[in-house]
C-alpha atoms as a PDB file:
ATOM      1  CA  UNK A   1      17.567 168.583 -20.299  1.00  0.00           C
ATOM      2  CA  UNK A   2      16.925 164.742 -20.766  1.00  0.00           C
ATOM      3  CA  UNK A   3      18.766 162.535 -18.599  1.00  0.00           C
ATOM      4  CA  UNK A   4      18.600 158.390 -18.819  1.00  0.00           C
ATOM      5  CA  UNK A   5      16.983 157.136 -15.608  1.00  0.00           C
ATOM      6  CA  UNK A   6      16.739 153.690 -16.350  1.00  0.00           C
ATOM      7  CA  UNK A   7      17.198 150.729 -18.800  1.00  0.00           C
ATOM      8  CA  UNK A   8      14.558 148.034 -19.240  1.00  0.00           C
ATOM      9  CA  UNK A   9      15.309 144.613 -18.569  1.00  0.00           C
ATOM     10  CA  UNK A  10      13.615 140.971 -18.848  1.00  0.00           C
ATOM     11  CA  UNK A  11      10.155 140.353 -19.339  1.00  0.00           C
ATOM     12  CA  UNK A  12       8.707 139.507 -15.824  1.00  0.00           C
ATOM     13  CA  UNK A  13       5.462 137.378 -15.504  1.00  0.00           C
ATOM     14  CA  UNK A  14       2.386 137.213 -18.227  1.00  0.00           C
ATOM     15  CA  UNK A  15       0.922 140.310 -17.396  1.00  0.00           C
ATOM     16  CA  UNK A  16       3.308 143.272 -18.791  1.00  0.00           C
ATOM     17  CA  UNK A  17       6.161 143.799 -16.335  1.00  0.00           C
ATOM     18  CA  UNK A  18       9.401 144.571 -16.853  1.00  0.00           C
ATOM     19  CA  UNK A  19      12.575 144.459 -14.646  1.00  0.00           C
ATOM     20  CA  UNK A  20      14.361 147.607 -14.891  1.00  0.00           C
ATOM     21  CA  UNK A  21      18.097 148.671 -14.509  1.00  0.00           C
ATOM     22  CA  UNK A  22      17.769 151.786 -12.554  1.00  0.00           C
ATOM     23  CA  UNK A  23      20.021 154.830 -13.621  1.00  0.00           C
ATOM     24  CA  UNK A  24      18.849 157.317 -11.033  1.00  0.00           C
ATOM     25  CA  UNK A  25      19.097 158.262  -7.163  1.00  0.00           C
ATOM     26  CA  UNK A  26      15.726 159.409  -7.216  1.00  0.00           C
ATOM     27  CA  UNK A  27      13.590 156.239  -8.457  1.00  0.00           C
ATOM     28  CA  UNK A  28      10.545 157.167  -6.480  1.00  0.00           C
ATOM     29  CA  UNK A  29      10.969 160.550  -8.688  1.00  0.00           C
ATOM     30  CA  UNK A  30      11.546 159.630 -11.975  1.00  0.00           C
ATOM     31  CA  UNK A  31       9.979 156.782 -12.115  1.00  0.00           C
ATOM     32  CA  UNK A  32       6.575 156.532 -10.530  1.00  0.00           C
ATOM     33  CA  UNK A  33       3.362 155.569 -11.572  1.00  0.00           C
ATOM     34  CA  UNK A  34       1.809 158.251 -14.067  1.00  0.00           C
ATOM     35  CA  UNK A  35       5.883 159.172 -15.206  1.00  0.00           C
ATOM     36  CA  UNK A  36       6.245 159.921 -18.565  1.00  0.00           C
ATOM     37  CA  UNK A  37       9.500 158.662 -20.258  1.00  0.00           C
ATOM     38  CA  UNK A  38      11.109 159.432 -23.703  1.00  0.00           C
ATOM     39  CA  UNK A  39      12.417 156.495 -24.815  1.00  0.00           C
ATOM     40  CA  UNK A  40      15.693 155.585 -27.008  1.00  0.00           C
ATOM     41  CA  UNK A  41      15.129 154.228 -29.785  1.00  0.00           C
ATOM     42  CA  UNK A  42      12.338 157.004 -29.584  1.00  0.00           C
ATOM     43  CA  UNK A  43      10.352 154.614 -31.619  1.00  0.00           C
ATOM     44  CA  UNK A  44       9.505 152.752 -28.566  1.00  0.00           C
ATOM     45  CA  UNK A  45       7.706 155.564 -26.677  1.00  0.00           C
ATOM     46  CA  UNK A  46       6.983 157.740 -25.009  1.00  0.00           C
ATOM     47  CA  UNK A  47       5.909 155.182 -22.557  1.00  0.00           C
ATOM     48  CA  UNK A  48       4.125 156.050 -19.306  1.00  0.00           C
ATOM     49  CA  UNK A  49       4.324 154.154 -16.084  1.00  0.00           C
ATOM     50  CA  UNK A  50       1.285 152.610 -14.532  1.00  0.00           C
ATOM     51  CA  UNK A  51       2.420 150.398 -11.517  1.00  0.00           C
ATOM     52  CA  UNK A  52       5.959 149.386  -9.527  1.00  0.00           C
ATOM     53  CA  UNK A  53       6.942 147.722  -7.515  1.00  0.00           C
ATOM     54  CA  UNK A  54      10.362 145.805  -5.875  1.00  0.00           C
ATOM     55  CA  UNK A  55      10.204 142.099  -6.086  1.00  0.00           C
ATOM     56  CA  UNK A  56      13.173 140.427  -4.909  1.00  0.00           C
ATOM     57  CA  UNK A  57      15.328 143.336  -4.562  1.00  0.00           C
ATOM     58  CA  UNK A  58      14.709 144.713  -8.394  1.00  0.00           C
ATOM     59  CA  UNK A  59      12.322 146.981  -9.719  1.00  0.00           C
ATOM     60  CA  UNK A  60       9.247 145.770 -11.640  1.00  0.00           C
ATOM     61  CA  UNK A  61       7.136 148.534 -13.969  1.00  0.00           C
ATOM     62  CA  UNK A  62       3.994 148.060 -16.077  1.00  0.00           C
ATOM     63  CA  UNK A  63       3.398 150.610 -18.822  1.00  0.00           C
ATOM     64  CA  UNK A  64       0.331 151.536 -20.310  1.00  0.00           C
ATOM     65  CA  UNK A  65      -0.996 149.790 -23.304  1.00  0.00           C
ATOM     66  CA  UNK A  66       2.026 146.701 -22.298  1.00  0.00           C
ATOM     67  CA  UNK A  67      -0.648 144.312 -21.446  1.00  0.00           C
ATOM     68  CA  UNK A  68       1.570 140.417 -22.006  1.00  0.00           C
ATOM     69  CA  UNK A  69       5.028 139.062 -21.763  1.00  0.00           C
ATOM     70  CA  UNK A  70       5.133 139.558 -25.958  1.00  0.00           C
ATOM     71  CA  UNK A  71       5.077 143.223 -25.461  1.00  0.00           C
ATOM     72  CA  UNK A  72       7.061 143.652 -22.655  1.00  0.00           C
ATOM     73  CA  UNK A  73      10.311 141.672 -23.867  1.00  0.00           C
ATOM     74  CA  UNK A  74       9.859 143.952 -27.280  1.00  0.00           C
ATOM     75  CA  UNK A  75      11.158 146.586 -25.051  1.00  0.00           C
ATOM     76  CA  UNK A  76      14.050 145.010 -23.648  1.00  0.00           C
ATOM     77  CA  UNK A  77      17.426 147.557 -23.985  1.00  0.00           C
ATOM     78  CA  UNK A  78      15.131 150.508 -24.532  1.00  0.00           C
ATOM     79  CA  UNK A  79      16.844 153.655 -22.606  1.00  0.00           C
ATOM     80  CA  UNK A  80      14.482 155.425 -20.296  1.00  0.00           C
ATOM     81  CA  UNK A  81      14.479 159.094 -20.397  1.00  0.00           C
ATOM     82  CA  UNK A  82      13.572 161.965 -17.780  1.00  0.00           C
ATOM     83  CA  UNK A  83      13.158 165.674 -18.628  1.00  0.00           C
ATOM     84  CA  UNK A  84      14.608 167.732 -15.951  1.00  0.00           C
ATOM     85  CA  UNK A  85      15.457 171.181 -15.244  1.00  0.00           C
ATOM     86  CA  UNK A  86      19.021 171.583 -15.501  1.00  0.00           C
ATOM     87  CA  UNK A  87      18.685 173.822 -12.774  1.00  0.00           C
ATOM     88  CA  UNK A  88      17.231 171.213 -10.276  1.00  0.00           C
ATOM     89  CA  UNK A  89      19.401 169.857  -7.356  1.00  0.00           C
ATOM     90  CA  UNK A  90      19.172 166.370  -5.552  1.00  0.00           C
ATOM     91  CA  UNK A  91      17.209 166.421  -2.106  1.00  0.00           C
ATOM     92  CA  UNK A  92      20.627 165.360  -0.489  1.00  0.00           C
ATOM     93  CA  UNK A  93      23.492 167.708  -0.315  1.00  0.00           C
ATOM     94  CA  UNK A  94      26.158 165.018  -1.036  1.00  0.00           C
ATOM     95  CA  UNK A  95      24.655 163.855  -4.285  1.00  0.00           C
ATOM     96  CA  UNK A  96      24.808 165.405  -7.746  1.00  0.00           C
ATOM     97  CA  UNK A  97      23.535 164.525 -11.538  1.00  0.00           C
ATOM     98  CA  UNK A  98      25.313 163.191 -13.864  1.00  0.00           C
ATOM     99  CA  UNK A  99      25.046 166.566 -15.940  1.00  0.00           C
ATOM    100  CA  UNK A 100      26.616 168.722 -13.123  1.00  0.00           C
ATOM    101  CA  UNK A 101      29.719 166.527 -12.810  1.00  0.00           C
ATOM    102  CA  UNK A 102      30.582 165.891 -16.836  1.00  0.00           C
ATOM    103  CA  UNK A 103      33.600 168.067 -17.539  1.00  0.00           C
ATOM    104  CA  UNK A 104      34.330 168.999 -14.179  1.00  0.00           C
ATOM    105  CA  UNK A 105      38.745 169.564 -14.150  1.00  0.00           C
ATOM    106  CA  UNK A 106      39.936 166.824 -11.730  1.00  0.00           C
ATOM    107  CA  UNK A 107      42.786 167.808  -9.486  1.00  0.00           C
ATOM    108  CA  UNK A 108      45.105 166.932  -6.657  1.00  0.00           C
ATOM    109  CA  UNK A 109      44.350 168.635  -3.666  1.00  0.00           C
ATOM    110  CA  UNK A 110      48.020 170.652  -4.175  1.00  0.00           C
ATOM    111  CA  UNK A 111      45.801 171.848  -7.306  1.00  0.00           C
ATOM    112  CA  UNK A 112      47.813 169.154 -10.225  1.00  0.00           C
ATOM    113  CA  UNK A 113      45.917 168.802 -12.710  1.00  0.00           C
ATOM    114  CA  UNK A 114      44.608 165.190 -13.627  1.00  0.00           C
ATOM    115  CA  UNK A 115      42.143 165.430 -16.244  1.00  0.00           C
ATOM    116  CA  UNK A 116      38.782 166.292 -17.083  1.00  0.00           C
ATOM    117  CA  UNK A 117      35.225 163.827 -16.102  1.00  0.00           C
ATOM    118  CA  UNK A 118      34.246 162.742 -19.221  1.00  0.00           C
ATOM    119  CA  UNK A 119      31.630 160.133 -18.183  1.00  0.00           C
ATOM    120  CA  UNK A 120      29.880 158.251 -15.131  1.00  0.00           C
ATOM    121  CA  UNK A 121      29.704 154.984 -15.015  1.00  0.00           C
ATOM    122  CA  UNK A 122      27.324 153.850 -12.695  1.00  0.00           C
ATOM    123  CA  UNK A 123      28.165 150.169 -11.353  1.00  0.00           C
ATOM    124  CA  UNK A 124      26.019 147.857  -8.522  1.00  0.00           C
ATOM    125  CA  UNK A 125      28.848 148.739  -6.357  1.00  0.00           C
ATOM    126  CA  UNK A 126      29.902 152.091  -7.105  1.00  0.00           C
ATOM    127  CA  UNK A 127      30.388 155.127  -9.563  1.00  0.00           C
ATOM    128  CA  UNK A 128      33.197 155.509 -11.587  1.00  0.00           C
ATOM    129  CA  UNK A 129      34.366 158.743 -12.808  1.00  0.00           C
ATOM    130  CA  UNK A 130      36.159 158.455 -16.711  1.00  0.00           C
ATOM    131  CA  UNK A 131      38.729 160.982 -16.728  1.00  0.00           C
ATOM    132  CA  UNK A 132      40.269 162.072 -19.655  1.00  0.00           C
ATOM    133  CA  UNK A 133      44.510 162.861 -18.976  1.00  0.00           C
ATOM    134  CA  UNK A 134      46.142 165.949 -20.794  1.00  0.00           C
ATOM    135  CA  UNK A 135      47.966 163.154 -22.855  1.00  0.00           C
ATOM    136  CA  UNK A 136      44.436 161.866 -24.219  1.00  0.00           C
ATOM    137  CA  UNK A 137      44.975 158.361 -21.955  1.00  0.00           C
ATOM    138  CA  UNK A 138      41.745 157.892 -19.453  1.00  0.00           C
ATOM    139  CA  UNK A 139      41.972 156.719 -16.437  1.00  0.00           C
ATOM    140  CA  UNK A 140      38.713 155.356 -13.863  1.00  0.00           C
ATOM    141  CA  UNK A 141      37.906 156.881 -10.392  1.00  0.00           C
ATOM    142  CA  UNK A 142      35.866 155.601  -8.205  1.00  0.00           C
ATOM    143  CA  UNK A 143      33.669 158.172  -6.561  1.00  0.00           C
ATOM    144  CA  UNK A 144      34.238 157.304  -3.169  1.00  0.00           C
ATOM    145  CA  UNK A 145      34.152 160.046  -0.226  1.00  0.00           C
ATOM    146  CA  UNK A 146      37.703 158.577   0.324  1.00  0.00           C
ATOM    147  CA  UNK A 147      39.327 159.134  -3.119  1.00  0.00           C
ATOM    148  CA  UNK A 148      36.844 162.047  -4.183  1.00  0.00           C
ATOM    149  CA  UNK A 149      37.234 164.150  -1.349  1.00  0.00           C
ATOM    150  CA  UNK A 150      35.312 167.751  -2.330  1.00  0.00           C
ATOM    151  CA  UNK A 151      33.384 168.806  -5.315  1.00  0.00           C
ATOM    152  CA  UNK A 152      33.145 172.655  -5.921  1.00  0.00           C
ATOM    153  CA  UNK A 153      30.558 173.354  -8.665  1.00  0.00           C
ATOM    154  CA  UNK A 154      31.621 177.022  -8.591  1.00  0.00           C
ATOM    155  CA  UNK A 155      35.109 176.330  -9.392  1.00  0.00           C
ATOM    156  CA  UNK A 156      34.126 173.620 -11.621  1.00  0.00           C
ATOM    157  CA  UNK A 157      36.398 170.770 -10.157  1.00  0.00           C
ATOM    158  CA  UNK A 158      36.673 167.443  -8.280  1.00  0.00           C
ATOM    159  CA  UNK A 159      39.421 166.981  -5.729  1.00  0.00           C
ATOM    160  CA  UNK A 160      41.106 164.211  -5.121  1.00  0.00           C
ATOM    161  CA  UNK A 161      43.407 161.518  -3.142  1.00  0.00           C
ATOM    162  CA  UNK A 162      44.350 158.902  -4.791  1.00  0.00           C
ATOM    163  CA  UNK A 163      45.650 155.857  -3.604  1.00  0.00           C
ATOM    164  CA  UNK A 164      49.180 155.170  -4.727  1.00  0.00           C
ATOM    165  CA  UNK A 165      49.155 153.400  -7.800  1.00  0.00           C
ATOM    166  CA  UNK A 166      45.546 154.908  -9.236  1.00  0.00           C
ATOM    167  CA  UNK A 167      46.792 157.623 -10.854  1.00  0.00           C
ATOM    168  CA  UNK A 168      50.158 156.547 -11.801  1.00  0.00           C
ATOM    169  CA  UNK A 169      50.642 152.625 -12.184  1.00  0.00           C
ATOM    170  CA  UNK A 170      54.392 153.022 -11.087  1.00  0.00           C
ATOM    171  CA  UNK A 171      53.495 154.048  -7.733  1.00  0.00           C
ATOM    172  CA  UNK A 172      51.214 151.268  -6.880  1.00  0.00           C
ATOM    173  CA  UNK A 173      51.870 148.949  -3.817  1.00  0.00           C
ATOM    174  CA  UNK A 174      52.462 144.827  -4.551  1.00  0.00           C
ATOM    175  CA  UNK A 175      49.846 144.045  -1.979  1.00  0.00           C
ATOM    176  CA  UNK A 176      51.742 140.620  -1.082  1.00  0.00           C
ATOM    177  CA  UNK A 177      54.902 139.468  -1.688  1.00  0.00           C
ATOM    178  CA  UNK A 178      54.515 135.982  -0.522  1.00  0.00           C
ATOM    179  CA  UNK A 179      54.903 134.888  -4.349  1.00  0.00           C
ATOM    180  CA  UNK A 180      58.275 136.068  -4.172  1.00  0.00           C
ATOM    181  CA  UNK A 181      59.247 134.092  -0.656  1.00  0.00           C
ATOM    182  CA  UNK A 182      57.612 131.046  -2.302  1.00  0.00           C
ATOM    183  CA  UNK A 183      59.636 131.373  -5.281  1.00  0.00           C
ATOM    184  CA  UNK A 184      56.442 130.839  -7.582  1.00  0.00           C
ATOM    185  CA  UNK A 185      56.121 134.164  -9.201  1.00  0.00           C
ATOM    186  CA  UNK A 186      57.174 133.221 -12.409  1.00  0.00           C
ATOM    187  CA  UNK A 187      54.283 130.254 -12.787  1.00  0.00           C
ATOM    188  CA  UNK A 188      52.158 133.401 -11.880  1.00  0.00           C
ATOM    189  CA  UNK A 189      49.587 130.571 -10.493  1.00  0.00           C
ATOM    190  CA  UNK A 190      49.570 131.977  -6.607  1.00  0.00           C
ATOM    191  CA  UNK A 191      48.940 135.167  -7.764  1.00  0.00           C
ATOM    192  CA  UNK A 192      45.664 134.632  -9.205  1.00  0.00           C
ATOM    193  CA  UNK A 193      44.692 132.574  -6.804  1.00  0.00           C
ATOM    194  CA  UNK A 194      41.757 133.815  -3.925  1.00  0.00           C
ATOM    195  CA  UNK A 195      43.540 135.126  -1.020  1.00  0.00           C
ATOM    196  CA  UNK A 196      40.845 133.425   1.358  1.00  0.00           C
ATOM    197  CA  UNK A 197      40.676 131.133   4.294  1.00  0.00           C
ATOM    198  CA  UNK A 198      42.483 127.793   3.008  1.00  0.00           C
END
């Protein structure tokens, strides 16, 4: 089974680097010197890594045959691609692949039924889970330990608590109502204003 590991970046330097957007939990894994990557568009590879390294908190690679900054910014946006056996399981309990979560039922932890995990989306901050409602609508979780809280690969689900308001937008919490005492709500001004130290 293929799974995308990483997207290539910027050019970095003269010499053939790239930055890379990493994809994976497992960088050392997938993508260490002698790594062999499909590529998409396939056109661009298979490439195979020759050096990293982290400069300034991003990864840098250098693949064979990329030799100057020319070559290495003609493979800006390409999709890397690791070949893995569907059957193989993180190092760390908690953690799981992409693969293993995808259609996973999402319920309630009184067993309603939410939807189904129809994609990851991996953020800096966090992973989102895209779950598709009964009705067709999607809605985003954040795969937190404190919203996600179990997921049973046997039974094929994710359990969650929700804060109010994340599930259904009717039960969510005004998080300040000093609009309201100020009178200003309908300018609409205070509200998107940063609630910080003034």
């Amino acid at each position: 089974m293929q799974l995308v590991v990483a997207r290539i970046g910027r050019a970095h330097g003269i010499k053939g680097e790239v930055t890379v957007e990493v994809r994976t939990d497992e960088p050392e894994l997938r993508l260490g010197p002698g790594a062999v990557l499909a590529t998409e568009p396939a056109a661009t590879g298979p490439l195979t890594i020759e050096t990293g390294r982290v400069h300034s908190g991003r990864l840098l690679l250098r693949f064979e045959g990329v030799r100057d900054r020319t070559a290495a910014e003609a493979l800006r946006n390409t999709l890397l691609i690791a070949e893995v056996d569907p059957d193989e399981l993180p190092e760390e309990e908690d953690e799981f692949y992409d693969h293993q979560l995808i259609d996973l039922d999402v319920v309630l932890a009184d067993g309603t039924e939410i939807g189904r995990i129809t994609e990851i989306s991996h953020l800096p901050s966090q992973d989102l889970f895209i779950v598709e409602r009964p009705d067709g609508s999607e809605v985003m979780i954040p795969f937190v330990e404190e919203i996600v809280t179990e997921i049973d690969l046997e039974e094929q689900r994710a359990v969650i608590t929700p804060p109010p308001g994340l599930i259904d937008e009717s039960e969510a919490v005004i998080a300040s109502s000093r609009d309201e005492e100020t009178g200003d709500a309908a300018s609409g001004d205070a509200a998107e204003a940063p609630k910080g130290d003034v």
